[in-house]
N, C-alpha and C. Protein backbone atom coordinates (compact mmCIF):
# COMPACT_ATOMS: atom_id res chain seq x y z
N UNK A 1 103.44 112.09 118.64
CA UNK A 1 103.38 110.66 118.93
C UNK A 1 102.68 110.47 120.26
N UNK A 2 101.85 109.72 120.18
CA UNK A 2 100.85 109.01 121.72
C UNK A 2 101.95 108.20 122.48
N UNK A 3 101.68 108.14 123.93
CA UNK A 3 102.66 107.24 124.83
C UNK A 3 102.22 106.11 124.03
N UNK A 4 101.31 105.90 123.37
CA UNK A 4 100.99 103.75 123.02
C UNK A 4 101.84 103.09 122.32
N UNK A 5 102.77 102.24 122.84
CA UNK A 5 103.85 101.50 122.03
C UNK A 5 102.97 101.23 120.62
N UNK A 6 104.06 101.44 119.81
CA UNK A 6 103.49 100.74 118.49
C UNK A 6 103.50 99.78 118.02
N UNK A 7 104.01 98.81 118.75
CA UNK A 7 103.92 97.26 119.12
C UNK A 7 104.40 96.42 119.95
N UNK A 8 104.06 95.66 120.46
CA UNK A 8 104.57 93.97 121.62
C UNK A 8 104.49 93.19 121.46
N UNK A 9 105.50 92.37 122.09
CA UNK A 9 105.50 91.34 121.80
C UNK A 9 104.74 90.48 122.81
N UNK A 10 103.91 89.80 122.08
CA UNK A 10 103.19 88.89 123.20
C UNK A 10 102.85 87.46 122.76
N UNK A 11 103.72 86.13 123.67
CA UNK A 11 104.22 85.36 123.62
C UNK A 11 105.23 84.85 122.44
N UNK A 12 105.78 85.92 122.26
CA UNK A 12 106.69 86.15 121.02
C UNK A 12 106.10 86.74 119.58
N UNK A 13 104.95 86.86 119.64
CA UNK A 13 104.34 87.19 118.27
C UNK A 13 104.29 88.91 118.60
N UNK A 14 105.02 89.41 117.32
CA UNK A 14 104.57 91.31 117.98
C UNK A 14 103.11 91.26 117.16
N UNK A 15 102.13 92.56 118.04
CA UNK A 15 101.05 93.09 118.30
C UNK A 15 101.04 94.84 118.03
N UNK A 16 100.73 94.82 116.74
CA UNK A 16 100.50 95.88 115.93
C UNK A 16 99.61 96.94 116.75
N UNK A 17 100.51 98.11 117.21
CA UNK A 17 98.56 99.35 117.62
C UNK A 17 98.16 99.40 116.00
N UNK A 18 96.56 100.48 116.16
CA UNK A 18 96.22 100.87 115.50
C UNK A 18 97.09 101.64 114.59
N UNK A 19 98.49 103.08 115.36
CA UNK A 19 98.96 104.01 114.67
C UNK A 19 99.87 103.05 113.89
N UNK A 20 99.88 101.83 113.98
CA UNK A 20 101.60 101.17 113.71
C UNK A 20 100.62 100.58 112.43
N UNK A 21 99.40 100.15 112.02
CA UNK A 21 98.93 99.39 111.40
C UNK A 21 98.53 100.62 110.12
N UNK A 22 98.34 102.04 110.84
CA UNK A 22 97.95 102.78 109.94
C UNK A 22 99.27 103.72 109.14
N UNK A 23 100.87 103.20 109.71
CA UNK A 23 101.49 103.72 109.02
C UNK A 23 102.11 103.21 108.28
N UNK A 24 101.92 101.81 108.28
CA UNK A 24 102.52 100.25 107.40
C UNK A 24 101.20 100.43 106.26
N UNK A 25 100.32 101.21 106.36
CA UNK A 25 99.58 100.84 105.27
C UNK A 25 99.23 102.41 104.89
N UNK A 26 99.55 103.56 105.02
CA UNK A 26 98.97 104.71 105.09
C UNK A 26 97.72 105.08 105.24
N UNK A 27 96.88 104.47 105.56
CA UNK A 27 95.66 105.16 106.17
C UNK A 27 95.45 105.79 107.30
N UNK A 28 94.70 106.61 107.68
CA UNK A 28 94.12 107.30 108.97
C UNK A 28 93.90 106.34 109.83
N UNK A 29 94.65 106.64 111.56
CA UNK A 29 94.40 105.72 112.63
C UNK A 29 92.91 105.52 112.62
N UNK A 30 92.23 106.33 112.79
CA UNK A 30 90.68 106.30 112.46
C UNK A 30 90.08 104.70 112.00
N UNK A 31 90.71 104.98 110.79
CA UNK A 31 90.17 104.27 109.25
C UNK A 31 90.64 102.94 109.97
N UNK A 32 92.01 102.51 110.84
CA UNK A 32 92.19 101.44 110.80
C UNK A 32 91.45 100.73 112.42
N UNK A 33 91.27 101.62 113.30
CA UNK A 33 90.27 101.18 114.74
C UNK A 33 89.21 100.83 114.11
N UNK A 34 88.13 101.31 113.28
CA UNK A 34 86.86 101.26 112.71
C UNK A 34 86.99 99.74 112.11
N UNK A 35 87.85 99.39 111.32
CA UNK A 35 87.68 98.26 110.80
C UNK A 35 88.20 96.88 111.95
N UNK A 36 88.90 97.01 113.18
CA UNK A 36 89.39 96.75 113.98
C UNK A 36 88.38 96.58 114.85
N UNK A 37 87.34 97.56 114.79
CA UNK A 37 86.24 97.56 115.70
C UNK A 37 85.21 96.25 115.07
N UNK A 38 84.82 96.21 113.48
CA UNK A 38 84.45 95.87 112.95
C UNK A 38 84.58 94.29 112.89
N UNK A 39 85.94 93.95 113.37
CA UNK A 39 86.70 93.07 113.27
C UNK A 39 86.33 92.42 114.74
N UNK A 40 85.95 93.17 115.72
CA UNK A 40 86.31 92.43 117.10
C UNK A 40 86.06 90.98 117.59
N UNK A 41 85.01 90.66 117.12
CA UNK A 41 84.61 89.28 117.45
C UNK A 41 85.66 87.95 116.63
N UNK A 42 86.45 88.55 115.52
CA UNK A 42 87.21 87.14 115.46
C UNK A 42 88.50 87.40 116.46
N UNK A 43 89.07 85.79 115.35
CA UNK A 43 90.41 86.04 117.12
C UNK A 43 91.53 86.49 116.18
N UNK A 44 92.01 87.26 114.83
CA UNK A 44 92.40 87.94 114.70
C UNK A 44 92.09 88.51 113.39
N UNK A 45 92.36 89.72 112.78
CA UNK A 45 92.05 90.78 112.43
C UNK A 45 93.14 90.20 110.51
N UNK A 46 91.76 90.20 109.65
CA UNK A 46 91.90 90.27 108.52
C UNK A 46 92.50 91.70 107.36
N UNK A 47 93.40 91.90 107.48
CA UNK A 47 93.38 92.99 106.09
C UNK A 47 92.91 92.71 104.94
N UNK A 48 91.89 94.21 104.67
CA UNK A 48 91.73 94.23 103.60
C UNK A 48 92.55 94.06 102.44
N UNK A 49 92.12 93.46 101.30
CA UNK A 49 92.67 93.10 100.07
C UNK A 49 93.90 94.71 99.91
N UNK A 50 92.85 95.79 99.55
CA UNK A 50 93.39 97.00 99.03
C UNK A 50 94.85 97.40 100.76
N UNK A 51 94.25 96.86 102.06
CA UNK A 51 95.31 97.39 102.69
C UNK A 51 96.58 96.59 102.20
N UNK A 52 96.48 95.43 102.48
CA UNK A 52 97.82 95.06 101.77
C UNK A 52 98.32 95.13 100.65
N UNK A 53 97.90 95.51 99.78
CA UNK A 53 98.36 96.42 98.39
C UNK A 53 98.86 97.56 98.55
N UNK A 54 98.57 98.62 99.65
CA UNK A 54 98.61 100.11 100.45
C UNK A 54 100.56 99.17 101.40
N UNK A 55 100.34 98.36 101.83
CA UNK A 55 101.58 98.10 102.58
C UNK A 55 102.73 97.64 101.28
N UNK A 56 102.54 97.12 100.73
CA UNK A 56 103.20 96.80 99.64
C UNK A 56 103.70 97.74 99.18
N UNK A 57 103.56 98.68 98.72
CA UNK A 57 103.47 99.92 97.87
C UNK A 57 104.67 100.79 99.52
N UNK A 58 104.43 100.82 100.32
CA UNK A 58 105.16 101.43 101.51
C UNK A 58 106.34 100.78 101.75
N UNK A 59 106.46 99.29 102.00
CA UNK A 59 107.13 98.47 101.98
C UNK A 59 107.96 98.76 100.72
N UNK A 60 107.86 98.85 100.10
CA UNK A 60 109.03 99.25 98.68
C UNK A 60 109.62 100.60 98.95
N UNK A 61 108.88 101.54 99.27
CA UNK A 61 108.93 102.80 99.27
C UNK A 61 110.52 103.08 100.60
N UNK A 62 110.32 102.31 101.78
CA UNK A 62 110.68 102.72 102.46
C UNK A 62 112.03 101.89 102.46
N UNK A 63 112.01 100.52 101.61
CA UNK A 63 113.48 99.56 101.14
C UNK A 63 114.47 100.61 100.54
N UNK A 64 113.52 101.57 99.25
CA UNK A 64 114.07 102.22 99.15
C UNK A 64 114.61 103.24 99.75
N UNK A 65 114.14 103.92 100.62
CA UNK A 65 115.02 104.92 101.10
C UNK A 65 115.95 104.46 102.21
N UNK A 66 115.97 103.29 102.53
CA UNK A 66 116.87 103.04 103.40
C UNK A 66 117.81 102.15 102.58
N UNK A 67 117.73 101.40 101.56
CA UNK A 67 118.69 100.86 101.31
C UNK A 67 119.17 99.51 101.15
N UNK A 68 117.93 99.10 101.72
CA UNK A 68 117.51 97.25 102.18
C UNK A 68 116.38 97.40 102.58
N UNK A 69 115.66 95.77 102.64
CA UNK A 69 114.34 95.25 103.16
C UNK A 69 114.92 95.32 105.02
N UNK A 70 114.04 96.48 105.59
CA UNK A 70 113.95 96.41 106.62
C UNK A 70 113.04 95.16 107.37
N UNK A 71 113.26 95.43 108.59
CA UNK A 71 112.21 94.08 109.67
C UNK A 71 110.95 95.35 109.77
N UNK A 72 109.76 94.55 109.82
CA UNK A 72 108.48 95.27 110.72
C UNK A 72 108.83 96.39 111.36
N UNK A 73 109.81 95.60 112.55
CA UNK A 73 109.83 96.68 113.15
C UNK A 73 110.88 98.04 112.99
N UNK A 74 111.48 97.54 112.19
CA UNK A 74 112.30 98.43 111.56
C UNK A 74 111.02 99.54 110.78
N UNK A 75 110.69 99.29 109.62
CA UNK A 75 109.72 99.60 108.65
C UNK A 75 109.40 100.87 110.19
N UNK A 76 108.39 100.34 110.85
CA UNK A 76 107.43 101.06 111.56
C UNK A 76 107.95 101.98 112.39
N UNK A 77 109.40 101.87 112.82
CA UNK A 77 109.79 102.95 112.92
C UNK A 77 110.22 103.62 112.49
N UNK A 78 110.97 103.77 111.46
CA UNK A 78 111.27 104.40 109.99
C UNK A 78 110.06 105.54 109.77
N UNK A 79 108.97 104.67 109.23
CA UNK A 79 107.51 105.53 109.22
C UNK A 79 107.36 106.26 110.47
N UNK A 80 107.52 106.04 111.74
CA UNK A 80 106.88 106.79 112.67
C UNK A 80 107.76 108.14 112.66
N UNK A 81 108.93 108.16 112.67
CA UNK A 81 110.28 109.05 113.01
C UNK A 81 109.56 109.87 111.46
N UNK A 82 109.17 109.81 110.63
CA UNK A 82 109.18 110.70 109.33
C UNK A 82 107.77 111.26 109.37
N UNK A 83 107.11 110.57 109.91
CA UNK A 83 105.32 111.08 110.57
C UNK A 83 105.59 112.12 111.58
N UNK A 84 106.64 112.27 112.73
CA UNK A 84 106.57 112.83 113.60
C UNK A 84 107.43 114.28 113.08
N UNK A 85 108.18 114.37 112.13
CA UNK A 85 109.25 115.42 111.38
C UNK A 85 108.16 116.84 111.22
């Protein structure tokens, strides 16, 4: 795991990193800066059709193993703690 929080809150809205965006959707941190990069000039950042189909699919995955619909930030740490195993 990188020191970079995997998200903040800023003015109450939390602020996804890259690793937090690429484990809510399983893709490579890579895969998700590039499109992020791609992205820079609006004022915020569109997912692709197929990523939110990729979170969906995780989002179930991970209700299930815990037992309930977790929060975001629940979810993302869930994923990070089983990324880092």
């Amino acid at each position: 795991m990188t020191g970079e929080p995997l998200y903040t809150l800023v003015n109450g809205e939390p602020m996804l990193s890259h690793r937090a965006v690429a484990l809510l959707t399983g893709l490579p941190t890579d895969v998700v800066k590039a499109e992020w990069d791609r992205q820079a000039a609006t004022a915020t950042m569109t997912w692709p059709r197929e990523w939110a189909k990729r979170g969906t699919r995780i989002r179930k995955e991970v209700s299930a193993a815990l037992g309930y619909e977790p929060s975001m930030k629940e979810a993302i740490d869930y994923l990070a703690a089983k990324a880092d195993r």
